[in-house]
Structures are given as structure tokens and as C-alpha cells.
C-alpha atoms as a PDB file:
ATOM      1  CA  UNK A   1       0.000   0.000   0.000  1.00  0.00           C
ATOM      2  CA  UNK A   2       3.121   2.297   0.925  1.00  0.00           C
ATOM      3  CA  UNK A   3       4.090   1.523  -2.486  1.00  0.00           C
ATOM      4  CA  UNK A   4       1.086   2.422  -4.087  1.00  0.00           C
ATOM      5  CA  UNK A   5       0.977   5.947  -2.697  1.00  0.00           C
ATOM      6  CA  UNK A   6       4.745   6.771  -3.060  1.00  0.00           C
ATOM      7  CA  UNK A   7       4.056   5.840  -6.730  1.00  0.00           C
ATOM      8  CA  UNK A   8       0.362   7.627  -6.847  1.00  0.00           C
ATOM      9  CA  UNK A   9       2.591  10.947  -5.554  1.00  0.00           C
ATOM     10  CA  UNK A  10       5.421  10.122  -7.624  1.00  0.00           C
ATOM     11  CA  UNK A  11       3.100  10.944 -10.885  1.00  0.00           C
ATOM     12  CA  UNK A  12       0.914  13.429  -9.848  1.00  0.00           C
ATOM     13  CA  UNK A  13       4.428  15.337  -8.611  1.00  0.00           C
ATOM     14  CA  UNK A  14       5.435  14.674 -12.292  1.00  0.00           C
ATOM     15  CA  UNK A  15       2.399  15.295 -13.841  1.00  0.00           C
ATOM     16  CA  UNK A  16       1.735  18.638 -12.427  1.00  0.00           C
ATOM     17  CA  UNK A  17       5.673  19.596 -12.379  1.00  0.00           C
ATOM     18  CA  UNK A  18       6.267  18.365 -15.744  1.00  0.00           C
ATOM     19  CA  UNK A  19       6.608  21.488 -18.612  1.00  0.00           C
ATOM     20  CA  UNK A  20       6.503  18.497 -21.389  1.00  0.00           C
ATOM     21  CA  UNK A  21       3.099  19.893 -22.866  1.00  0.00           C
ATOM     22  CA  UNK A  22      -0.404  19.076 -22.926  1.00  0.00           C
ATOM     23  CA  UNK A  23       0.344  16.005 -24.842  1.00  0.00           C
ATOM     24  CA  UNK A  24       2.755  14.094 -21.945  1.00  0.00           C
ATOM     25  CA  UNK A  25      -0.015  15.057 -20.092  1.00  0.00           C
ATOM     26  CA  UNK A  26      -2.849  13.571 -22.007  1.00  0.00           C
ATOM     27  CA  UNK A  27      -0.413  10.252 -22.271  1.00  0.00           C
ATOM     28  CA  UNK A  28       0.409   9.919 -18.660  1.00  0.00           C
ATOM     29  CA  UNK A  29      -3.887  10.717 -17.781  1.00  0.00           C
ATOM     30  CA  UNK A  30      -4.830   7.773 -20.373  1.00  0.00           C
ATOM     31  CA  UNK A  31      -1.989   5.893 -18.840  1.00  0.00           C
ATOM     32  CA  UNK A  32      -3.488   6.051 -15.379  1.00  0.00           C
ATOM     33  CA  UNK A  33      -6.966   5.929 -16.288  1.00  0.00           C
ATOM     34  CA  UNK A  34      -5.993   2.310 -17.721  1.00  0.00           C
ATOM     35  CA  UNK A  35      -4.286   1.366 -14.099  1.00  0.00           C
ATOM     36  CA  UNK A  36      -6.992   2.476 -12.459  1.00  0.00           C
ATOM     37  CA  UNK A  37      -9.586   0.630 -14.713  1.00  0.00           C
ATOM     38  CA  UNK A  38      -7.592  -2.555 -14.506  1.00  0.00           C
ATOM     39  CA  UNK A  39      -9.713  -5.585 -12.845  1.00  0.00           C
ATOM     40  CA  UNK A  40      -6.722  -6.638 -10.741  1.00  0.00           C
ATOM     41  CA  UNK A  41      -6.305  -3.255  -9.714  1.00  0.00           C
ATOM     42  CA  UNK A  42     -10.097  -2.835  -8.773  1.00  0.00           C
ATOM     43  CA  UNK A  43      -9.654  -5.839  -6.625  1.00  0.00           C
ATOM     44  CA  UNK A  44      -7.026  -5.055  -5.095  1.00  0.00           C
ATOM     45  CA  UNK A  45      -8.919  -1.591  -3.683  1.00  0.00           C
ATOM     46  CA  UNK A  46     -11.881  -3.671  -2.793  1.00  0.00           C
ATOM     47  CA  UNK A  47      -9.779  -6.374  -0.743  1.00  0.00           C
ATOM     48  CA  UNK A  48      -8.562  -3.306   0.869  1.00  0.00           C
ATOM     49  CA  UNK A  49     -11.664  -1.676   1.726  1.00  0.00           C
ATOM     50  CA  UNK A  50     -12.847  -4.577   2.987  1.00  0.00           C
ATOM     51  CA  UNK A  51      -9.654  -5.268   5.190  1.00  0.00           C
ATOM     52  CA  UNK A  52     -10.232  -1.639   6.190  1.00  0.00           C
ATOM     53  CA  UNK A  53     -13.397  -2.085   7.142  1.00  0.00           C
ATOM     54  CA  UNK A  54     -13.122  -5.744   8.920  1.00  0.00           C
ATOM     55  CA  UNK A  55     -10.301  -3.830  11.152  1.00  0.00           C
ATOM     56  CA  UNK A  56     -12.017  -0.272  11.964  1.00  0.00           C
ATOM     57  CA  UNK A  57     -13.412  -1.968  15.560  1.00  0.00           C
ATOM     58  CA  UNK A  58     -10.202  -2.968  16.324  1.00  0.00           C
ATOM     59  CA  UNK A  59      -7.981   0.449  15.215  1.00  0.00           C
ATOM     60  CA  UNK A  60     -11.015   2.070  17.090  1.00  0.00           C
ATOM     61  CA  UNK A  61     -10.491   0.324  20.718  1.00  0.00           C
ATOM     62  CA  UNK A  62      -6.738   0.465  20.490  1.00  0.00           C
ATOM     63  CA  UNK A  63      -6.853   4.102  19.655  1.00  0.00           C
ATOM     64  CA  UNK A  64      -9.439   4.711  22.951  1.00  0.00           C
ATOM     65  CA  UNK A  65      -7.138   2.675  25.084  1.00  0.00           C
ATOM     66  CA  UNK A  66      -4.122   4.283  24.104  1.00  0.00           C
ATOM     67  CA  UNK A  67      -5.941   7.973  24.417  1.00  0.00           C
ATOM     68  CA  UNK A  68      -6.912   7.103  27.789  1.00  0.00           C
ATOM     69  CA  UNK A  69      -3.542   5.920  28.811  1.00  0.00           C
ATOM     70  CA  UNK A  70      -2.403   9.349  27.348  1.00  0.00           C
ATOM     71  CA  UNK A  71      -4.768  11.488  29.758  1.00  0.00           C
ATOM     72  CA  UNK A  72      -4.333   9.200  32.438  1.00  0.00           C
ATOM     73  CA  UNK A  73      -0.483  10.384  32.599  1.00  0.00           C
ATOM     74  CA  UNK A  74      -1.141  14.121  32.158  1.00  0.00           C
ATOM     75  CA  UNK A  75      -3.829  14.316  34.391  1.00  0.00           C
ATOM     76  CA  UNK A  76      -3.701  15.522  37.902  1.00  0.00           C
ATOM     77  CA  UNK A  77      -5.821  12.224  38.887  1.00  0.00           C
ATOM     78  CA  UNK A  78      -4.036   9.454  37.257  1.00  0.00           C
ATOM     79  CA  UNK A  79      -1.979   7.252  38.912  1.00  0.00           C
ATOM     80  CA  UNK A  80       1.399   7.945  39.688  1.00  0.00           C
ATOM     81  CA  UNK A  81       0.634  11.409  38.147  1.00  0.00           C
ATOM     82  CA  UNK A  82       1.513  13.145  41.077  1.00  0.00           C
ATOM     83  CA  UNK A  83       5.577  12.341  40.836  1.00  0.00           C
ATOM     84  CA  UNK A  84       5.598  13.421  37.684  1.00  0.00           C
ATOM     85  CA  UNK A  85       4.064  16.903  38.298  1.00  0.00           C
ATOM     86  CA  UNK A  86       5.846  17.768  41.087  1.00  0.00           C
ATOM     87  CA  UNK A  87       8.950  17.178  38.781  1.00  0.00           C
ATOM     88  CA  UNK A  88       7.695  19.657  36.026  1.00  0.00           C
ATOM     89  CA  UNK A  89       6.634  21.795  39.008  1.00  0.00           C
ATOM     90  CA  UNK A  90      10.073  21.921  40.420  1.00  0.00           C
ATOM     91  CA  UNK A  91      11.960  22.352  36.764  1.00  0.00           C
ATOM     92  CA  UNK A  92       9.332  25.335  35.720  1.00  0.00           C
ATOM     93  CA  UNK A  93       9.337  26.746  39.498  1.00  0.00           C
ATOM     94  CA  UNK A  94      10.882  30.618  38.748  1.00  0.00           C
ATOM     95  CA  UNK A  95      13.649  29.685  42.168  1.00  0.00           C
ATOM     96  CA  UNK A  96      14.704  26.355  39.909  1.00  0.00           C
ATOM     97  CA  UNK A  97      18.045  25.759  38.799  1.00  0.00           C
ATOM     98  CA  UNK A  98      16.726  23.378  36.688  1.00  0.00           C
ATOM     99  CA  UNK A  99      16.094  26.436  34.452  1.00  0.00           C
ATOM    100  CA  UNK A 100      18.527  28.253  31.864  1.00  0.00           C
ATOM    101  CA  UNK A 101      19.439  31.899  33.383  1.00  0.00           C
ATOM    102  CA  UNK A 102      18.882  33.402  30.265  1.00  0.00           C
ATOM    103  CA  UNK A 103      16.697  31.604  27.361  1.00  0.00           C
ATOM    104  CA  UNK A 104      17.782  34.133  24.681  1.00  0.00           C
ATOM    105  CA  UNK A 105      20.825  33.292  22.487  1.00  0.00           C
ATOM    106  CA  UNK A 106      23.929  34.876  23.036  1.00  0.00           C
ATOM    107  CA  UNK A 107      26.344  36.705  20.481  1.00  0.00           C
ATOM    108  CA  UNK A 108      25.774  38.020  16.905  1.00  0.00           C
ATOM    109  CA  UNK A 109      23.323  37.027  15.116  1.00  0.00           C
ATOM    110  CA  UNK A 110      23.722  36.521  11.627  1.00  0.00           C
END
């Protein structure tokens, strides 16, 4: 599928960068309309719009878990959280060493 787009880009970065004339351009459209009318090709997309679909539930509950996991950890009630932001609290405290002096760069600019 990676292969697919990178070649999908690949022409329409040629196509519309290409100062060959209208009649490249009319070769390389009939060209692709043929791929993309192909049978195999047509099965291929339908195989993997079905995959797509069969695997949607499954994207879908990893994504929720791993988004919950994510707010757990930056959330004031999640567990363990507390460590954590009394660390940031102590690096971004204005008394902190943990802090650069000055955040501007130094010297001549070019």
C-alpha cells in the first residue's frame, strides 16, 4: 500500500511539475486511467476496503485505550501522576536551577 501511494505521488508530482506539454499530459492521464480501470487493480482496492473495514473496531479500541492511557499520565488524577508533576513543578518553578538563566541566544546574530 506504501508503495502504491509513493508511486500515486510520484506521478501526480510529475504530472503537475512536468513542462513536457499538454500532450505528456494527455499520455500519462490515459496511462493512469488504464491502471486504475484494470480488474486486478479494482480488486485489489476492494480487498482493501474490505480489510479496512473488517479492522475499523479494532484500530477504534486500540486508539481509545491508548488515548486514555495518554490522559491518564497528564492528568492531575491518574496514577502515579503526582511524581511526575511535582517534577515539572520543580523544573518550571521561577527559584529552579533546573532552568537556563537566560533563554535568549547569546552573540551576533547573523
Amino acid at each position: 500500500m506504501k508503495k502504491l501511494m509513493l508511486l500515486v505521488a510520484g506521478g501526480v508530482g510529475y504530472v503537475l511539475g512536468t513542462r513536457a506539454g499538454r500532450e505528456r499530459y494527455e499520455q500519462i492521464k490515459k496511462a493512469a486511467t488504464r491502471v486504475k480501470e484494470d480488474p486486478r487493480v479494482q480488486e485489489k482496492a476492494h480487498q482493501a476496503a474490505d480489510l479496512a473495514k473488517d479492522k475499523a473496531p479494532v484500530v477504534k479500541d486500540k486508539v481509545a485505550s491508548a488515548a486514555s492511557t495518554a490522559a491518564d499520565k497528564v492528568t492531575p488524577s491518574g496514577s502515579g501522576s503526582g511524581e511526575h508533576r511535582s517534577d515539572l513543578e520543580e523544573q518550571l518553578h521561577p527559584d529552579s536551577t533546573a532552568r537556563q538563566d537566560d533563554p535568549y541566544p547569546q552573540g551576533n546574530l547573523p
